[in-house]
C-alpha atoms as a PDB file:
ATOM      1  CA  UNK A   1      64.394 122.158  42.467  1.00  0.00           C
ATOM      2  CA  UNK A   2      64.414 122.935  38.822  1.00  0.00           C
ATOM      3  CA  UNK A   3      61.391 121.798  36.566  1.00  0.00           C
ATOM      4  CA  UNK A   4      61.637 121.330  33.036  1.00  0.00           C
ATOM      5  CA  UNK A   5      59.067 123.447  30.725  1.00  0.00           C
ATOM      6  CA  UNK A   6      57.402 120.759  28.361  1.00  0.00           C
ATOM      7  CA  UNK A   7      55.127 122.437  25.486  1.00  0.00           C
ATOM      8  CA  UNK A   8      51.957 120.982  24.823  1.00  0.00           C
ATOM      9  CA  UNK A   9      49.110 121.532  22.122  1.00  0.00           C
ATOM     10  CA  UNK A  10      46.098 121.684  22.716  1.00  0.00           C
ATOM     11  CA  UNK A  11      42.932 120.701  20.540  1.00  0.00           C
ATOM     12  CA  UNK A  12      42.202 124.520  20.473  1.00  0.00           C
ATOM     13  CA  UNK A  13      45.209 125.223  19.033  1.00  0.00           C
ATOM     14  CA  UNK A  14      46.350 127.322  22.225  1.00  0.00           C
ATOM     15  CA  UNK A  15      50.028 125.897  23.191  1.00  0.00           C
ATOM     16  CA  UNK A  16      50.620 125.458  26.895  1.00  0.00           C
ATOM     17  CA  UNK A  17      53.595 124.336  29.336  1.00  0.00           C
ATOM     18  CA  UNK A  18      53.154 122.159  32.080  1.00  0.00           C
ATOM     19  CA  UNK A  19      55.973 122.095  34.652  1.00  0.00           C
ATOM     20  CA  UNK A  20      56.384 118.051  35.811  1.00  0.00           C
ATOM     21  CA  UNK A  21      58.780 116.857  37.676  1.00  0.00           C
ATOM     22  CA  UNK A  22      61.495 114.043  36.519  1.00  0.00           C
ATOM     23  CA  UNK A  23      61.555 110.726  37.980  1.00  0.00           C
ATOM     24  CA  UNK A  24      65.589 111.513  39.046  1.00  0.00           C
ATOM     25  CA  UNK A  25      64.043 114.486  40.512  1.00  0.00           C
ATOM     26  CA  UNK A  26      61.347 112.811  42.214  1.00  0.00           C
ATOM     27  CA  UNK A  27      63.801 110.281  44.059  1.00  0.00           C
ATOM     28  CA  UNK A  28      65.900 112.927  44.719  1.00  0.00           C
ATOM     29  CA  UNK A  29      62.863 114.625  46.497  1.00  0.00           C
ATOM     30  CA  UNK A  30      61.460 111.269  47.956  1.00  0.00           C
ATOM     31  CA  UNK A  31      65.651 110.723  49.527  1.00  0.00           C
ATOM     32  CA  UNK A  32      65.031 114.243  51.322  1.00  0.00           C
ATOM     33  CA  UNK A  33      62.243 113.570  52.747  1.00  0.00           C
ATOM     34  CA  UNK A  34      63.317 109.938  53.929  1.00  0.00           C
ATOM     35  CA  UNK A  35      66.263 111.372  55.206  1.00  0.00           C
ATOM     36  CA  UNK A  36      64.058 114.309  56.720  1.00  0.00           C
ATOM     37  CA  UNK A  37      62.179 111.591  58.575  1.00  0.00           C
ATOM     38  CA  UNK A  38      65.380 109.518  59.476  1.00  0.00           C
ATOM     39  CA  UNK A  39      67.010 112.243  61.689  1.00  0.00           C
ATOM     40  CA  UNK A  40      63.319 113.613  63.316  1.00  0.00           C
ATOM     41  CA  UNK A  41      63.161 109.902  64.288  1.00  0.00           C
ATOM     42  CA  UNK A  42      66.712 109.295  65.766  1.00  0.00           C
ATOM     43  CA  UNK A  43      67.002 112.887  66.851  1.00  0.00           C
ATOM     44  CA  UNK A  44      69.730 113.719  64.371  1.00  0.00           C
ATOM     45  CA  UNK A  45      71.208 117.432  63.609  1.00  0.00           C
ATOM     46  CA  UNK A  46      72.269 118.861  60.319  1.00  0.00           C
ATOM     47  CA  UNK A  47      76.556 118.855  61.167  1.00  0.00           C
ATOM     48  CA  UNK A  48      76.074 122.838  59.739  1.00  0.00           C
ATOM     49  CA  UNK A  49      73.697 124.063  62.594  1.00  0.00           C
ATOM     50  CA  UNK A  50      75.257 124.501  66.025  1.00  0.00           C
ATOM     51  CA  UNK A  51      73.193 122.112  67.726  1.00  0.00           C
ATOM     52  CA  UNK A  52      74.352 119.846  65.217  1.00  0.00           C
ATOM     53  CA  UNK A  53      77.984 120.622  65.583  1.00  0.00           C
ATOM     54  CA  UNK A  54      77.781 120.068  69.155  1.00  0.00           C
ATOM     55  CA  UNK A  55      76.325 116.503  68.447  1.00  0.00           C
ATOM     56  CA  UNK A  56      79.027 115.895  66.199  1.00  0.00           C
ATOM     57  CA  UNK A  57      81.668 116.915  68.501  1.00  0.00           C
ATOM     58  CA  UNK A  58      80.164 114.834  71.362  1.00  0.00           C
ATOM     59  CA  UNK A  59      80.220 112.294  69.116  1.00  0.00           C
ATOM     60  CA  UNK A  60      83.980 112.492  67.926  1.00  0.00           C
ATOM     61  CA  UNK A  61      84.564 112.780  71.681  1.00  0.00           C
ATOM     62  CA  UNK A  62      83.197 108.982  71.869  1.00  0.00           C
ATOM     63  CA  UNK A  63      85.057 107.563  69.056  1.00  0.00           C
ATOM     64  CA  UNK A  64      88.416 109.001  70.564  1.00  0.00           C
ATOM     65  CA  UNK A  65      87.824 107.686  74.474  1.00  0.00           C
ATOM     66  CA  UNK A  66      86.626 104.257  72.141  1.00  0.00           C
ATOM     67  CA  UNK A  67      90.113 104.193  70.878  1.00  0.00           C
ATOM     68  CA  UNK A  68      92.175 105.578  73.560  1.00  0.00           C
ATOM     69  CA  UNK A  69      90.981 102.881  75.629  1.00  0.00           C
ATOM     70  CA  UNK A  70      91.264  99.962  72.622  1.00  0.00           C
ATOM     71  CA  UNK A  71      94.890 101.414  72.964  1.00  0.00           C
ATOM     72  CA  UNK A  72      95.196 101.118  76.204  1.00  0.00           C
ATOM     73  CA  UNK A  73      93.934  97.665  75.736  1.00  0.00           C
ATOM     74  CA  UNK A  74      96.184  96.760  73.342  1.00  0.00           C
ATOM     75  CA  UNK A  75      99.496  98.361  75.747  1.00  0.00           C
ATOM     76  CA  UNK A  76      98.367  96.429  78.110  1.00  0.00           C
ATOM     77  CA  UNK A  77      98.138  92.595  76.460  1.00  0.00           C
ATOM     78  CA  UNK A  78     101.262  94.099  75.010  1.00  0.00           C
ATOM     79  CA  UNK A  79     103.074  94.463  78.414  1.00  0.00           C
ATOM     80  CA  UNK A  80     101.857  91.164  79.293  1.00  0.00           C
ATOM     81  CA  UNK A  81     103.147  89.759  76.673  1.00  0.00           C
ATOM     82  CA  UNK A  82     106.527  91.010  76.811  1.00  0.00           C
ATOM     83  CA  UNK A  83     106.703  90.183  80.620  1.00  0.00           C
ATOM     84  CA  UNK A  84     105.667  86.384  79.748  1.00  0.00           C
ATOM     85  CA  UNK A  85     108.169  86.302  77.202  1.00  0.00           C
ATOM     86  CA  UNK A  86     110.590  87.260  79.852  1.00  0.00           C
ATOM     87  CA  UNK A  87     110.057  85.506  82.526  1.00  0.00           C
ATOM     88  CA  UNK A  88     108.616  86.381  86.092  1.00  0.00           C
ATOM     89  CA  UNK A  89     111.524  86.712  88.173  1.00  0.00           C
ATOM     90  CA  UNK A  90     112.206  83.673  89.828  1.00  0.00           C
ATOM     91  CA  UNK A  91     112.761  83.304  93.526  1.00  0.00           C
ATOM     92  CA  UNK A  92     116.508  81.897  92.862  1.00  0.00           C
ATOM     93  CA  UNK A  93     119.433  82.607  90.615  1.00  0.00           C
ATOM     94  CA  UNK A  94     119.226  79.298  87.643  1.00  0.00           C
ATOM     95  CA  UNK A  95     122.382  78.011  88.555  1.00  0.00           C
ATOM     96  CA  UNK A  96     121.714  74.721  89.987  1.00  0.00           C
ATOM     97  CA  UNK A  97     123.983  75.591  93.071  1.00  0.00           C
ATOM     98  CA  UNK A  98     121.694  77.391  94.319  1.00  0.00           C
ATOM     99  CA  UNK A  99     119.267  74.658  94.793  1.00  0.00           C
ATOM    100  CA  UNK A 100     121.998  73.432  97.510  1.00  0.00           C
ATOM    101  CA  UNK A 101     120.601  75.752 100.664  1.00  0.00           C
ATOM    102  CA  UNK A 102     123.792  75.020 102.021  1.00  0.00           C
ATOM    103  CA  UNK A 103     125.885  76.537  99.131  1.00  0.00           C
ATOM    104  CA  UNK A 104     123.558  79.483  99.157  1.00  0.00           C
ATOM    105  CA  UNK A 105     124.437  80.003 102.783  1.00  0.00           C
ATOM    106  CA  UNK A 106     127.713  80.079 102.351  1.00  0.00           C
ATOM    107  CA  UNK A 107     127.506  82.546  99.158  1.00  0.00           C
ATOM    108  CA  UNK A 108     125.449  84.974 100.350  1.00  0.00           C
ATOM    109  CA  UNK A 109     127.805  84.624 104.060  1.00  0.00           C
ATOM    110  CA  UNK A 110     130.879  85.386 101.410  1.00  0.00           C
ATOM    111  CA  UNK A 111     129.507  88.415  99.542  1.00  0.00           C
ATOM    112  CA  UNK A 112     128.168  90.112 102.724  1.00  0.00           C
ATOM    113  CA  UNK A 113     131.391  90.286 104.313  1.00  0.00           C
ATOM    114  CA  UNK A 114     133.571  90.725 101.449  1.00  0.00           C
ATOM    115  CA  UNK A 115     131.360  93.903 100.526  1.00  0.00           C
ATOM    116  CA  UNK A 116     131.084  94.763 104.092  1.00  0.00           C
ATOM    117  CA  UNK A 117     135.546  94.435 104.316  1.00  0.00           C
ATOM    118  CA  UNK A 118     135.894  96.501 101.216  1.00  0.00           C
ATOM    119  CA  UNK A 119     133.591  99.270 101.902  1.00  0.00           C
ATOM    120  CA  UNK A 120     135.457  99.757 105.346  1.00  0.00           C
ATOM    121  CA  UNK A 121     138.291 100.311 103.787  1.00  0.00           C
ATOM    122  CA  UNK A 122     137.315 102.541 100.965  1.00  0.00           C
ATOM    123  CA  UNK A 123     135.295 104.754 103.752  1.00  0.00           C
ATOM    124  CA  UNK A 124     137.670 107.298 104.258  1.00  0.00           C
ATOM    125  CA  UNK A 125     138.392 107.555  99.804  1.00  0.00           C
ATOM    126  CA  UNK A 126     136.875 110.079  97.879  1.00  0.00           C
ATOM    127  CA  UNK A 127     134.020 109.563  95.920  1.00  0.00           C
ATOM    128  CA  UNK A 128     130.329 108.907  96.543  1.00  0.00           C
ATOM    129  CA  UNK A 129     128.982 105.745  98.491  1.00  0.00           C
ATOM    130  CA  UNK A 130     126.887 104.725  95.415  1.00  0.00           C
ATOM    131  CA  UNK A 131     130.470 104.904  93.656  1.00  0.00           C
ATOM    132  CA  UNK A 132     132.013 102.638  96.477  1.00  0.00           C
ATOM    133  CA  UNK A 133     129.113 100.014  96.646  1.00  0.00           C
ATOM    134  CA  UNK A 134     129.181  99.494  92.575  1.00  0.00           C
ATOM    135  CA  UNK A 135     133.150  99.278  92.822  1.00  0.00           C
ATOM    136  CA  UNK A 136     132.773  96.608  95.649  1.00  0.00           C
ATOM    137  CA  UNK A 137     129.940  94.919  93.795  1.00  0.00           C
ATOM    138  CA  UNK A 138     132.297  94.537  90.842  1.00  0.00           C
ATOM    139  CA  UNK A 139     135.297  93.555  92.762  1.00  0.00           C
ATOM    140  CA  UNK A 140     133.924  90.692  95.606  1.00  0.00           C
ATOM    141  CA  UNK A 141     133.459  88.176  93.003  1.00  0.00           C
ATOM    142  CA  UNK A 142     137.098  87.615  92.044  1.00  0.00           C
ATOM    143  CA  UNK A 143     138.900  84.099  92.814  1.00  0.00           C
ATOM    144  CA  UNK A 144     141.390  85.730  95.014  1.00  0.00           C
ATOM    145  CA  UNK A 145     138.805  86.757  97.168  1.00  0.00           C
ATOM    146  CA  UNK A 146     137.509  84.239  97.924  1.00  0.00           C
ATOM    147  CA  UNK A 147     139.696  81.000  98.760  1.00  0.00           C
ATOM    148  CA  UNK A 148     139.378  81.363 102.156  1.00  0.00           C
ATOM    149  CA  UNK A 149     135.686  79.635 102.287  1.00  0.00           C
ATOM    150  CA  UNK A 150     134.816  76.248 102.303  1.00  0.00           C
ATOM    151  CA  UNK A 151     133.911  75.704  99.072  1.00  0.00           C
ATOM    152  CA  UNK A 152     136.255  76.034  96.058  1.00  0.00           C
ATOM    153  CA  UNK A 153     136.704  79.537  94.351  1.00  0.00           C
ATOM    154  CA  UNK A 154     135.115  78.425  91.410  1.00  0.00           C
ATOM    155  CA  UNK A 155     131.707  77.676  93.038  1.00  0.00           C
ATOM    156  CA  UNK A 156     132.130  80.382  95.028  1.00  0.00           C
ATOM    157  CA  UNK A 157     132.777  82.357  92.239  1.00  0.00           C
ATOM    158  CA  UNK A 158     129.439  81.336  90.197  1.00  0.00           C
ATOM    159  CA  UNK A 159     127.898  81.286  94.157  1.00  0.00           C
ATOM    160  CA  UNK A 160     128.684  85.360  94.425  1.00  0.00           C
ATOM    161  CA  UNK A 161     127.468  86.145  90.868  1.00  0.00           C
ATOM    162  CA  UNK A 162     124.533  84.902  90.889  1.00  0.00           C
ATOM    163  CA  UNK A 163     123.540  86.916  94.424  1.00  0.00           C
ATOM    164  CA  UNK A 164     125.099  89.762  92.898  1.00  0.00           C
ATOM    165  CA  UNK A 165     123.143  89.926  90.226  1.00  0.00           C
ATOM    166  CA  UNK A 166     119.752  88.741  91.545  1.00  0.00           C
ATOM    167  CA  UNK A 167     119.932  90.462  94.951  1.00  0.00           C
ATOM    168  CA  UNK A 168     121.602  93.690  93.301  1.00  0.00           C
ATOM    169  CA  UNK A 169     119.232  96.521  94.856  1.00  0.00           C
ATOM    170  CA  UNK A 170     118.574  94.134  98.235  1.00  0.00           C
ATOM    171  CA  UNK A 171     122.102  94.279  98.647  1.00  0.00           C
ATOM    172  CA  UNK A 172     122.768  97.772  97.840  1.00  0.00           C
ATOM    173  CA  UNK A 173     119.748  98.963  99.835  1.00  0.00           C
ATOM    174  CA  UNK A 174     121.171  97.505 102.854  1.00  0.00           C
ATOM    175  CA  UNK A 175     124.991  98.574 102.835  1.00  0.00           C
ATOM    176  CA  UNK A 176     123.382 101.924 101.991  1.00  0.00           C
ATOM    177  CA  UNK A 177     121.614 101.694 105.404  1.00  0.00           C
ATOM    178  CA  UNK A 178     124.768 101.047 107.215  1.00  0.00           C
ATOM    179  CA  UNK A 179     127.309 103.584 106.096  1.00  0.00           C
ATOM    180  CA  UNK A 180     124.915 106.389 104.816  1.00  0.00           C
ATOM    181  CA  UNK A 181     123.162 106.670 108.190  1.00  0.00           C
ATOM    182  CA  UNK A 182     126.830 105.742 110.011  1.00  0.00           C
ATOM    183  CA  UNK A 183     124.956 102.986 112.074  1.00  0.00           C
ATOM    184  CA  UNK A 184     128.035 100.244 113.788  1.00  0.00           C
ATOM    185  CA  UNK A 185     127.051  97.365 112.670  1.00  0.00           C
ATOM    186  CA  UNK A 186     128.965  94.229 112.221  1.00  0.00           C
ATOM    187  CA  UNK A 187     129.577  92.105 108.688  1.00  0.00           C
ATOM    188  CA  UNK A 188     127.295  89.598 110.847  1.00  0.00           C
ATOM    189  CA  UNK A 189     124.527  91.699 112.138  1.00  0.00           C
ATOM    190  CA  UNK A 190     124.599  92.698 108.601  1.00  0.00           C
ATOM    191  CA  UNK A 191     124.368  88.902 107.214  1.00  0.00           C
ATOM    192  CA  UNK A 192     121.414  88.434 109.625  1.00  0.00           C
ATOM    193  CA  UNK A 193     119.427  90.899 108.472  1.00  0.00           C
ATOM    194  CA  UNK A 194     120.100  90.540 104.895  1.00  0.00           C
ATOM    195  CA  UNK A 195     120.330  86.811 104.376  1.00  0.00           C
ATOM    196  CA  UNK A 196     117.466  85.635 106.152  1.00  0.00           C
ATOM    197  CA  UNK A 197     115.099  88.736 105.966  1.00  0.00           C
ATOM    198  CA  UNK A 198     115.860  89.727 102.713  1.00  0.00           C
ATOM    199  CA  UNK A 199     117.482  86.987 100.841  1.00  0.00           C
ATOM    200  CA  UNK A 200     116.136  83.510 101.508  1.00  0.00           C
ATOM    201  CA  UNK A 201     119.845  82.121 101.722  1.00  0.00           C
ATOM    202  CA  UNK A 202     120.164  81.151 105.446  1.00  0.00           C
ATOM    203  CA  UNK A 203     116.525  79.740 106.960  1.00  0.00           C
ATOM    204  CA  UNK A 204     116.799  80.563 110.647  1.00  0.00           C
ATOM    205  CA  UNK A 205     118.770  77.462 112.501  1.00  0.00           C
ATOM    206  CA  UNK A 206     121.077  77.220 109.483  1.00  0.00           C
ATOM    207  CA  UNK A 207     124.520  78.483 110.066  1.00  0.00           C
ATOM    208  CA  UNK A 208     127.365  79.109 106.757  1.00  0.00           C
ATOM    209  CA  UNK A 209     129.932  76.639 106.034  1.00  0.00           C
ATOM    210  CA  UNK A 210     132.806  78.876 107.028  1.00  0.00           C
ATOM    211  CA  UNK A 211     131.228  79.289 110.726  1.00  0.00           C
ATOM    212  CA  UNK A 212     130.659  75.825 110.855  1.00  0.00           C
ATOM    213  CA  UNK A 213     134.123  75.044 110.303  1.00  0.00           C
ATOM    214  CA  UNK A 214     135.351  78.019 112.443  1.00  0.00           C
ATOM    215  CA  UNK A 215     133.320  76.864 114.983  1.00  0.00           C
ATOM    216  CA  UNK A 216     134.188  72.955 114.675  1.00  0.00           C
ATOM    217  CA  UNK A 217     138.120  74.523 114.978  1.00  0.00           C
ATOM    218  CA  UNK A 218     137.586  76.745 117.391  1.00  0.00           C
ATOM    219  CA  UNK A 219     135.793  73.991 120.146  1.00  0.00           C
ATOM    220  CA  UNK A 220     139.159  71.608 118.608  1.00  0.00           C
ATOM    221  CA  UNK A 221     141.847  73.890 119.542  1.00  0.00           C
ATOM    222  CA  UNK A 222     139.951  74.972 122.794  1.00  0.00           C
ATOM    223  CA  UNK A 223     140.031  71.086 123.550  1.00  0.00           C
ATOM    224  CA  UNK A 224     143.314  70.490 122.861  1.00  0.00           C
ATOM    225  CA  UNK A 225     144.148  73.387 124.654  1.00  0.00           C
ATOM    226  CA  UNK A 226     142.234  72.237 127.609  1.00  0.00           C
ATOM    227  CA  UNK A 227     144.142  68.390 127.594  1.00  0.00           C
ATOM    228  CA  UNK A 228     147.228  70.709 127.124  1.00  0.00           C
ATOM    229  CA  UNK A 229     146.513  72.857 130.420  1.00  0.00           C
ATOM    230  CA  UNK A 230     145.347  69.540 132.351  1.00  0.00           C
ATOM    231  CA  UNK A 231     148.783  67.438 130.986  1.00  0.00           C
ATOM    232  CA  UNK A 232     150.431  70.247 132.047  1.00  0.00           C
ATOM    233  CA  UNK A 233     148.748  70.924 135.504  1.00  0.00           C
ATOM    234  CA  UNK A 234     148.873  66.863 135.846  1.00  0.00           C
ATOM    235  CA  UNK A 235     153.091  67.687 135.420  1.00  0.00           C
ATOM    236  CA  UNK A 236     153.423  70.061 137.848  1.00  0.00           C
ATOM    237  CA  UNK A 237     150.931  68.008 140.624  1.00  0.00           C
ATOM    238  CA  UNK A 238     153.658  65.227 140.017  1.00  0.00           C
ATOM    239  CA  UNK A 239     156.534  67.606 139.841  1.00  0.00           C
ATOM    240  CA  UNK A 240     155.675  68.741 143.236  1.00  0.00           C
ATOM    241  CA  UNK A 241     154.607  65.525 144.724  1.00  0.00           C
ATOM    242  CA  UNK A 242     158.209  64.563 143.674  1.00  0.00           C
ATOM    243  CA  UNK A 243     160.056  67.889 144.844  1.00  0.00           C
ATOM    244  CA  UNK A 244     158.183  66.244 148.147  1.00  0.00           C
ATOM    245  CA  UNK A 245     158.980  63.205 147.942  1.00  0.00           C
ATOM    246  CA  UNK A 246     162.293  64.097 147.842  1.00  0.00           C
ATOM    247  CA  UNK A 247     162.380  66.289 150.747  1.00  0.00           C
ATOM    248  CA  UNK A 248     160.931  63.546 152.726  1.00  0.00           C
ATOM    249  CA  UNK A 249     163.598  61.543 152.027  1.00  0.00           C
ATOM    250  CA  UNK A 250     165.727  63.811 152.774  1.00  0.00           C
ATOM    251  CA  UNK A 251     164.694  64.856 156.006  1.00  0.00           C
ATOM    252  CA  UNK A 252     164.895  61.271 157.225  1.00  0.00           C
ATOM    253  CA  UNK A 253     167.913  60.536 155.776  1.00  0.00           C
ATOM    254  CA  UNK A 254     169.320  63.256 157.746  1.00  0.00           C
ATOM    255  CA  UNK A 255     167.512  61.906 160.687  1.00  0.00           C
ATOM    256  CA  UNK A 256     168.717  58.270 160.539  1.00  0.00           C
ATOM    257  CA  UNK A 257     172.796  59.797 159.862  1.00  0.00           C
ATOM    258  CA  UNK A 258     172.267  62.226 162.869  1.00  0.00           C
ATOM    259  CA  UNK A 259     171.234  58.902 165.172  1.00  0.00           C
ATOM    260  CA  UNK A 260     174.181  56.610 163.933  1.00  0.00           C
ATOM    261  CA  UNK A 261     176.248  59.486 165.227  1.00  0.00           C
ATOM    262  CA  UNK A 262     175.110  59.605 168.350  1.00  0.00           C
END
């Protein structure tokens, strides 16, 4: 610290200096020493010594994990956020058709075979079986398709897009199953396992629409071929009673002449 020389006279006449210090330079010394006292209190290092730097760094160290994890904070609400804003996925498809469990049934019943008919066909094509499943994803949900279901092609139409896109990777993962591994299964043993495991389209009792109805026609034609068969067996048991009838007759007709000639 620098003193400034101040002259002074003295009654002898003999001139002297005293060296006093400045009040700017006494609060300058007082700060040091505070600030001496400060970091022998609280333990604090000068940043230039290496114990010091060490501190410093430790404490750097705890400022960044603060705000790493004030970001990771912040990704997270962030995330959340974004994922409310979305939507969870809901358990159905919006359209209101799908609130018919019916309908579903009968959708989901649709798709599975239709995929199931096209990828048998495409089998022996080139290309890979991820390139046949996204070509028969694309292609089940046309009109033409699918008239021969109960319901009209429109609704089944709006029926197969909405389980297409909803049930995308449920419905991929399980036609994957079938023809990657080569396993023979059925467009049915498929529908069981994927539309009332996977997708909750068919609760277990309920049957589709289109095996209803192929049901309901099948037990119609196999009674009216059964009242056919017993009409028919009823024709011949008369037929022949007839044919015996007549042979009775006969035979005593031919009886009575052969007496009237003797």
């Amino acid at each position: 610290m620098d003193y400034p020389l101040s002259p002074r006279i003295t009654r002898s006449g003999a001139v002297t200096i005293d060296c006093r210090v400045t009040s700017s330079d006494h609060r300058r010394s007082s700060l040091r020493h505070r600030l001496k006292q400060e970091r022998s209190r609280r333990k604090i290092l000068p940043q230039n010594s290496p114990r010091g730097r060490c501190s410093h760094l430790e404490r750097m160290e705890g400022r960044l994990a603060r705000i790493v994890a004030v970001l990771a904070v912040v990704s997270c609400v962030w995330m959340a956020e974004g994922e409310k804003a979305a939507g969870p996925k809901t358990k159905l498809p919006e359209d209101k058709l799908f609130g018919d469990q019916a309908a579903f049934c009968e959708g989901c019943y649709a798709v599975v075979h239709e995929l199931d008919g096209l990828l048998t066909k495409w089998q022996k094509e080139k290309g890979s079986l991820e390139d046949h499943i996204d070509a028969a994803l694309l292609a089940i949900c046309s009109t033409d398709r699918l008239r021969s279901y109960v319901l009209s092609p429109p609704k089944m139409t709006r029926l197969c897009s909405g389980i297409r896109v909803h049930y995308l990777d449920d419905l991929g993962t399980a036609f994957m199953k079938k023809y990657s591994r080569k396993e023979d299964l059925t467009a049915d043993e498929i529908f069981e396992a994927t539309c009332r495991k996977i997708i909750p389209a068919c609760p277990n009792g309920m049957k589709p629409m289109s095996v209803v109805r192929k049901e309901k026609r099948e037990e119609a034609e196999a009674e009216k071929k059964a009242k056919e068969n017993k009409e028919k067996s009823n024709k011949e048991d008369d037929q022949k009673q007839d044919k015996e009838t007549k042979k009775k007759e006969k035979k005593n007709k031919n009886k009575t002449k052969a007496k009237d000639e003797l």
